[in-house]
N, C-alpha and C. Protein backbone atom coordinates (compact mmCIF):
# COMPACT_ATOMS: atom_id res chain seq x y z
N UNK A 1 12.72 -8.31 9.27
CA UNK A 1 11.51 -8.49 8.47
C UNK A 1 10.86 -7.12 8.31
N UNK A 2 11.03 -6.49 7.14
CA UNK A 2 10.42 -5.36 7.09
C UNK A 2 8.64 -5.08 7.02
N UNK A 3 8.40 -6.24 7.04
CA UNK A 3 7.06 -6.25 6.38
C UNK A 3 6.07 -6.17 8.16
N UNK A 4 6.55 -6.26 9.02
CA UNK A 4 6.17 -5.60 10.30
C UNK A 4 6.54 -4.39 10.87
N UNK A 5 7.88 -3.56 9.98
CA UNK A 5 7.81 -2.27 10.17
C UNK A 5 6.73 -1.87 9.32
N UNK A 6 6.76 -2.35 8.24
CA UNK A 6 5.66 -1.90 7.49
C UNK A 6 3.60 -1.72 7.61
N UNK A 7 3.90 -2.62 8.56
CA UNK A 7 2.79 -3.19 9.16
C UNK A 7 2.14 -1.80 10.50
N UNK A 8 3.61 -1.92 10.92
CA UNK A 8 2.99 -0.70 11.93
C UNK A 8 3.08 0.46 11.46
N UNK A 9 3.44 0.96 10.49
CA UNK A 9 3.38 2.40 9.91
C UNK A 9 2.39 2.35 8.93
N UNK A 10 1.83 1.73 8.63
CA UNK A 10 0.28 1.68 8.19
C UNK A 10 -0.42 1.84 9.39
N UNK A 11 -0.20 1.36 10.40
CA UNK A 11 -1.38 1.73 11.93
C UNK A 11 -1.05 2.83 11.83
N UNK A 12 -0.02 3.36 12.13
CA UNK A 12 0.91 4.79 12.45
C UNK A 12 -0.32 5.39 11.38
N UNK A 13 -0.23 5.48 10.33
CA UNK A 13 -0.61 6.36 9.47
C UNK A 13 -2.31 6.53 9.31
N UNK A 14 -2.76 5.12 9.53
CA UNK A 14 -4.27 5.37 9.66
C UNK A 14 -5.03 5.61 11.00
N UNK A 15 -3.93 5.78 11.55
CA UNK A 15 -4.57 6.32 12.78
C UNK A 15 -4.68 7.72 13.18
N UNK A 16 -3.85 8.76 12.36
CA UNK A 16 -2.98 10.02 12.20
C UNK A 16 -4.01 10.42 11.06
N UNK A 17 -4.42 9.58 9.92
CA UNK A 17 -5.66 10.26 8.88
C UNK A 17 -6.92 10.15 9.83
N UNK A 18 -7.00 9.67 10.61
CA UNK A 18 -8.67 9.43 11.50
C UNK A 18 -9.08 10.78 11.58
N UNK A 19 -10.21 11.48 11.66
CA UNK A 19 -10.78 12.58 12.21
C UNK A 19 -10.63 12.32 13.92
N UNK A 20 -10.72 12.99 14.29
CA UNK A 20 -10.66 12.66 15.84
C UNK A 20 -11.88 12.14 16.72
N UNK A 21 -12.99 12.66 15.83
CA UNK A 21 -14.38 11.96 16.42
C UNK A 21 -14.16 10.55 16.16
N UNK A 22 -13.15 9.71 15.30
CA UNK A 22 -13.73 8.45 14.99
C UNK A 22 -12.51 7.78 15.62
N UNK A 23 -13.23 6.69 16.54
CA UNK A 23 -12.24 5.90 17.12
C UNK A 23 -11.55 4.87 16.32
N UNK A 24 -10.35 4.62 16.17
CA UNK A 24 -9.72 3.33 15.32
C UNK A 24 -10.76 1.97 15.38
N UNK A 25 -11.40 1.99 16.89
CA UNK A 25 -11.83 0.64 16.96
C UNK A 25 -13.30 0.32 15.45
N UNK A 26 -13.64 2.15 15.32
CA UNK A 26 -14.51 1.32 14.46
C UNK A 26 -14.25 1.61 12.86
N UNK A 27 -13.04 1.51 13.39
CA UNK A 27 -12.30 1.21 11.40
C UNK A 27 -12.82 -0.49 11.24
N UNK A 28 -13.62 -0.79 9.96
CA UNK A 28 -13.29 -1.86 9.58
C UNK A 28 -12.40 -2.38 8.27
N UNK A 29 -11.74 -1.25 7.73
CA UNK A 29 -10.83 -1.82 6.56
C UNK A 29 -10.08 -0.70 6.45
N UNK A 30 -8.75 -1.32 6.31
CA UNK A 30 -7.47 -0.47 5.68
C UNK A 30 -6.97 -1.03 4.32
N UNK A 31 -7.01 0.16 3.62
CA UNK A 31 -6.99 -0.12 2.40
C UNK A 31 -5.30 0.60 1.62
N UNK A 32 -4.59 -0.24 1.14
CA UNK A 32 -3.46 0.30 0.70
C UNK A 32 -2.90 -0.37 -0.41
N UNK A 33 -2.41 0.29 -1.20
CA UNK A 33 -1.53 0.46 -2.64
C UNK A 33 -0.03 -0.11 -2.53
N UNK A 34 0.60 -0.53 -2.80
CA UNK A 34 2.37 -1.16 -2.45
C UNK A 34 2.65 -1.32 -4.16
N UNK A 35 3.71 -0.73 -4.16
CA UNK A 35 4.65 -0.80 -5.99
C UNK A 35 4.94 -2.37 -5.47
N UNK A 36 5.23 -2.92 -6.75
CA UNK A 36 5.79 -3.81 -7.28
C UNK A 36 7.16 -3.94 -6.74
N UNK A 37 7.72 -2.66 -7.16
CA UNK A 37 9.69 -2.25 -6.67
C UNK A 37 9.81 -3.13 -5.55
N UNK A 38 8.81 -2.47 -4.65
CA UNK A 38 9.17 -2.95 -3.02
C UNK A 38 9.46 -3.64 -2.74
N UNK A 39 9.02 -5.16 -3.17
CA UNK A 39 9.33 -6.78 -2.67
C UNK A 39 8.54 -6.88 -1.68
N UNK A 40 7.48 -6.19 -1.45
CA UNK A 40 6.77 -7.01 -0.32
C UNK A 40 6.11 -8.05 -0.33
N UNK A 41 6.01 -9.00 0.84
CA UNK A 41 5.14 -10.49 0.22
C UNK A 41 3.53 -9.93 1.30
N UNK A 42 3.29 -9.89 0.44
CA UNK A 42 1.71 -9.52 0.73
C UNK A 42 1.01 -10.41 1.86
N UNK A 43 1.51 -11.40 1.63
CA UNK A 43 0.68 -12.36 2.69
C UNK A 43 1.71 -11.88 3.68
N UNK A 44 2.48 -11.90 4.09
CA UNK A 44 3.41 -11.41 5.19
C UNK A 44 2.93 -10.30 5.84
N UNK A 45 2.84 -9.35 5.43
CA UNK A 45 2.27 -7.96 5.33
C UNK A 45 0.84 -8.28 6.05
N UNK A 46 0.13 -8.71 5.47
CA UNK A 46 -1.51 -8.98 6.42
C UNK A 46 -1.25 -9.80 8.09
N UNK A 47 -0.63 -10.62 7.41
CA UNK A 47 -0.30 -11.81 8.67
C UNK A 47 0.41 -10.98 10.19
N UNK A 48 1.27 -10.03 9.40
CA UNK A 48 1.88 -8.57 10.54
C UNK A 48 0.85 -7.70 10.79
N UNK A 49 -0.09 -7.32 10.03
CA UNK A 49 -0.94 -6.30 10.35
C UNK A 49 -1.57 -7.45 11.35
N UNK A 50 -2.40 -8.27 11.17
CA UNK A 50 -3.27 -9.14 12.28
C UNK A 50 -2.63 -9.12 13.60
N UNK A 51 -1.27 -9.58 13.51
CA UNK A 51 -0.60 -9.47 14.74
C UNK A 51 -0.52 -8.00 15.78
N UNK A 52 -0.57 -7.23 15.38
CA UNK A 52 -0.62 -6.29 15.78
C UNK A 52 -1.69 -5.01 15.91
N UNK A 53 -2.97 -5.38 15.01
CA UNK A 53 -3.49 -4.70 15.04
C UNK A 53 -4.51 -4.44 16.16
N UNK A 54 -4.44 -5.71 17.23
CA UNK A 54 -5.40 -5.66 18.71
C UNK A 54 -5.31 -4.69 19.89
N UNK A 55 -3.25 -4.46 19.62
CA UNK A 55 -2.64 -4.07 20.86
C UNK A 55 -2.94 -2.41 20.11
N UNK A 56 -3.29 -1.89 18.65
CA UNK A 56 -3.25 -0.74 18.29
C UNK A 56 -4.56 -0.19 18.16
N UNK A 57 -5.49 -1.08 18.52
CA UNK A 57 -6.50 -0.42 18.49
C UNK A 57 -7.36 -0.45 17.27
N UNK A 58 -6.91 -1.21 16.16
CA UNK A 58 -7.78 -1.40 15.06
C UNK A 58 -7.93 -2.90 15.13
N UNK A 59 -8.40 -3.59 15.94
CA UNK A 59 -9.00 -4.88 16.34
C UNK A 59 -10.49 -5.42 15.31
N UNK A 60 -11.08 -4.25 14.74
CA UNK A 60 -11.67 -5.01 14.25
C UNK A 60 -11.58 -4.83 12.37
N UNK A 61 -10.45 -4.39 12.42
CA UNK A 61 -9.99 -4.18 11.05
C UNK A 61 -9.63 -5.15 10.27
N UNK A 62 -9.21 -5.01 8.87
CA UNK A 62 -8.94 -6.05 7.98
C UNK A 62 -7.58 -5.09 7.07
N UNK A 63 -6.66 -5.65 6.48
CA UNK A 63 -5.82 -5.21 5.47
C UNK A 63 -6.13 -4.97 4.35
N UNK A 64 -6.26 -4.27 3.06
CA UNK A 64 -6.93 -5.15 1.85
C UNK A 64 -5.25 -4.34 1.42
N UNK A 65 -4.52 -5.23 0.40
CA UNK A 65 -3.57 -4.86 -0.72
C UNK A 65 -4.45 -4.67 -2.10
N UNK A 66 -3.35 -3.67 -3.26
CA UNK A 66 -3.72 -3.54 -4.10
C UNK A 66 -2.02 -3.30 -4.48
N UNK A 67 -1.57 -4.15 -5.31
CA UNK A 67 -0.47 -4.36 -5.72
C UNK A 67 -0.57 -3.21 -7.31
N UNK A 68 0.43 -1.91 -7.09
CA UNK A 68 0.73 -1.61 -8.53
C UNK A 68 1.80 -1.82 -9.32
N UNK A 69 1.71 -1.43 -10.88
CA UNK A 69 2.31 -2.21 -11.31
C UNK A 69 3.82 -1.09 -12.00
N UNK A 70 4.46 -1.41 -12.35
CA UNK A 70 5.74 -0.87 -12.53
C UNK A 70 5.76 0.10 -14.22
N UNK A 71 5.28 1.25 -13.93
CA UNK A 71 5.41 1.85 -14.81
C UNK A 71 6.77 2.94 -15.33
N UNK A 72 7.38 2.98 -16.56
CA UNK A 72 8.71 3.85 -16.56
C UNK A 72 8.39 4.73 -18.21
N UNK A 73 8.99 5.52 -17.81
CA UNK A 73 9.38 6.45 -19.17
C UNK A 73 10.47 6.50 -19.29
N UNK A 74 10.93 6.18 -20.96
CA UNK A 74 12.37 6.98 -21.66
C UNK A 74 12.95 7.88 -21.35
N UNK A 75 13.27 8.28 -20.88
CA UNK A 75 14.04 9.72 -21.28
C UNK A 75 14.68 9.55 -22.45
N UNK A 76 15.24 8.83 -23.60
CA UNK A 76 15.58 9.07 -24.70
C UNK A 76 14.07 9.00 -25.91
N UNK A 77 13.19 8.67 -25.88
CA UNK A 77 12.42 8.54 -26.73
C UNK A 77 11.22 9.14 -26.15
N UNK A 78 10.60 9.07 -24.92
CA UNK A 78 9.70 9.90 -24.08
C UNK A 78 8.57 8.68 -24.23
N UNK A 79 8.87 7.34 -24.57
CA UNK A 79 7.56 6.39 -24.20
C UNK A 79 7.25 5.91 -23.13
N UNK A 80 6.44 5.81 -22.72
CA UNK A 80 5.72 5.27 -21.39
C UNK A 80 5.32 3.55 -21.56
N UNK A 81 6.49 2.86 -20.48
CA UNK A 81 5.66 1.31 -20.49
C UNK A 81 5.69 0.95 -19.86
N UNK A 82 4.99 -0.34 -19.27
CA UNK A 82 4.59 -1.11 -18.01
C UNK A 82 5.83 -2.11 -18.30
N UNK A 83 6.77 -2.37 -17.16
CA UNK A 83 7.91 -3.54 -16.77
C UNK A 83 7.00 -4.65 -16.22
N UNK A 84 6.92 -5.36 -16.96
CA UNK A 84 6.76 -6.96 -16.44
C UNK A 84 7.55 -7.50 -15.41
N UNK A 85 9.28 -7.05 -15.82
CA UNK A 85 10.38 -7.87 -15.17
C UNK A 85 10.95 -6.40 -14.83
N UNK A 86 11.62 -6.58 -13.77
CA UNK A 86 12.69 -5.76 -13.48
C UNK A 86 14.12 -5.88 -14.18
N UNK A 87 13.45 -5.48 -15.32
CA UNK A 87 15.27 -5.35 -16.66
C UNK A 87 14.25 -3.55 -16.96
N UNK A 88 15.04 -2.96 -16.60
CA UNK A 88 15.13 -1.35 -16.99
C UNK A 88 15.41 -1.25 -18.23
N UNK A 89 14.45 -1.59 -18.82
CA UNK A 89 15.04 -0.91 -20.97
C UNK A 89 13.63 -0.40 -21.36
N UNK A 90 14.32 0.33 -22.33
CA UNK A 90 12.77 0.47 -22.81
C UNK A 90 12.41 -0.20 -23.83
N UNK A 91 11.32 -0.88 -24.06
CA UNK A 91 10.89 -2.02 -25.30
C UNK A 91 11.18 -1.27 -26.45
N UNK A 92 10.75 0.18 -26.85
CA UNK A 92 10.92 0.57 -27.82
C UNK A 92 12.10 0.99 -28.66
N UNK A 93 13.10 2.03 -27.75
CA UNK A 93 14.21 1.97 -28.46
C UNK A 93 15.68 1.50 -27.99
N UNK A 94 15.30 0.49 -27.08
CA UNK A 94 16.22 -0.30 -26.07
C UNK A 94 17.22 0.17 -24.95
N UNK A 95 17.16 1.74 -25.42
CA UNK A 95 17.56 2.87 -23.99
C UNK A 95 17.33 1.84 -22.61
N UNK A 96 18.55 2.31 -21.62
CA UNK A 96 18.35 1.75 -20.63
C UNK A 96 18.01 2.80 -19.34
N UNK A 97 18.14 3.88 -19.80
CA UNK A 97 17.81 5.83 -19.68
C UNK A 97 16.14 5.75 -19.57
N UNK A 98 16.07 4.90 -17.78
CA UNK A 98 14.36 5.16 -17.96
C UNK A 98 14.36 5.62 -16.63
N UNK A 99 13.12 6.09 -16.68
CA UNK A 99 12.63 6.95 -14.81
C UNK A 99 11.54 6.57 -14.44
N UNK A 100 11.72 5.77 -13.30
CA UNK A 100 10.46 4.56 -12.83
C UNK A 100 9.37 5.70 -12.51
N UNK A 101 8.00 5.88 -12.42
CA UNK A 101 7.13 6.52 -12.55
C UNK A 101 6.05 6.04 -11.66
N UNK A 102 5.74 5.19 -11.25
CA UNK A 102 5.02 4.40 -10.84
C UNK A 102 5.26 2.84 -10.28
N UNK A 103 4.87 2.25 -9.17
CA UNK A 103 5.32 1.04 -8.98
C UNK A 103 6.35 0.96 -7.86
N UNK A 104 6.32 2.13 -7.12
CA UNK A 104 7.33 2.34 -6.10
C UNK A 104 6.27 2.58 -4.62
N UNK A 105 6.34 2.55 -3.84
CA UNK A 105 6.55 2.91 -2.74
C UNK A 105 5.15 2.50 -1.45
N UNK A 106 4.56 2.79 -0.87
CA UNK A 106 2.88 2.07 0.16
C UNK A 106 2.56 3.21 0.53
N UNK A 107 1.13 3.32 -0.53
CA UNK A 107 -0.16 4.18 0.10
C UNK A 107 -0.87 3.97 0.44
N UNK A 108 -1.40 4.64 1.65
CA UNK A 108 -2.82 4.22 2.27
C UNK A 108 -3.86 5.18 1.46
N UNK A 109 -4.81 4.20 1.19
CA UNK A 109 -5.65 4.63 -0.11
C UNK A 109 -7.10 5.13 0.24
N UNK A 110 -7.61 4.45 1.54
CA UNK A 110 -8.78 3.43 2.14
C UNK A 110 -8.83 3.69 3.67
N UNK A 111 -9.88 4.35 4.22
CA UNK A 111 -10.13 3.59 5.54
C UNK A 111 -11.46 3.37 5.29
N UNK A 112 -11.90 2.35 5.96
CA UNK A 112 -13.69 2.04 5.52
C UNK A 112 -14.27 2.15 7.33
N UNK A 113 -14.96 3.29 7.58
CA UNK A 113 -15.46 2.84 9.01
C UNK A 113 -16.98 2.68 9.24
N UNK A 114 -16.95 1.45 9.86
CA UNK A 114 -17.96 0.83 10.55
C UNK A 114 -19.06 1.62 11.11
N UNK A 115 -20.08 2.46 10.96
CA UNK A 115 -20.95 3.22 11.47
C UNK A 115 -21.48 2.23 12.90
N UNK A 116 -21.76 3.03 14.18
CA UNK A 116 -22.31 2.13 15.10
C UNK A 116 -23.87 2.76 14.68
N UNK A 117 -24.12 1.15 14.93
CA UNK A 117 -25.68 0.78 15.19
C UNK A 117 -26.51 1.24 16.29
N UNK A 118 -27.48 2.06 15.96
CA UNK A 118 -28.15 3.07 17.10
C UNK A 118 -29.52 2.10 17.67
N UNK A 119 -29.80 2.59 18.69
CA UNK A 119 -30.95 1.85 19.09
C UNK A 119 -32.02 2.58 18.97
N UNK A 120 -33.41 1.28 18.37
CA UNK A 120 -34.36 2.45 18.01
C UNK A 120 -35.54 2.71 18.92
């Protein structure tokens, strides 16, 4: 199940962007980007982050996805279009000579942290 390797290399990674003054615990949102390409099932993906995110130290965190969408250019005509389906052509001059551009791969986009509450 990749979607729990995936799960922990998002900890891996937002824990590695932290400044060092700020503890993971008071991350409250991780925020990340996933292409289309990937096949990830999103609900899978959160359901792995929850599982794991107590023993890593972002316990009081949340996942948020932002699914992008599959963008390609021609190389025979040089148009730029959004794939609905994974059929590689290009709408315009039916070239199958395209270079995915977008819609590939998981960025962490987002950390949102929790300021602690001071006493007055």
């Amino acid at each position: 199940m990749h979607e729990l390797y995936l799960a922990e290399c998002i900890v891996k990674q937002a824990r590695a962007a932290l400044p060092q003054r700020v503890h993971s615990i008071n991350v409250s949102e991780v925020k990340v980007r996933i292409g289309e390409l990937d096949a990830v099932v999103t609900d899978t993906l959160v359901f792995m982050y929850d599982a794991i995110k107590s023993e890593s130290g972002f316990a009081n965190s949340r996942l948020v996805i932002e699914t992008e969408a599959i963008f390609c250019i021609c190389n025979e005509c040089a148009k730029s279009f959004e794939l609905a389906e994974p059929l590689f052509m290009c709408p315009h001059c039916l070239s199958t000579s395209v270079r995915v551009v977008r819609g590939r791969g998981v960025t962490l986009t987002e950390i949102t942290i929790q300021e602690k509450e001071t006493a007055e």
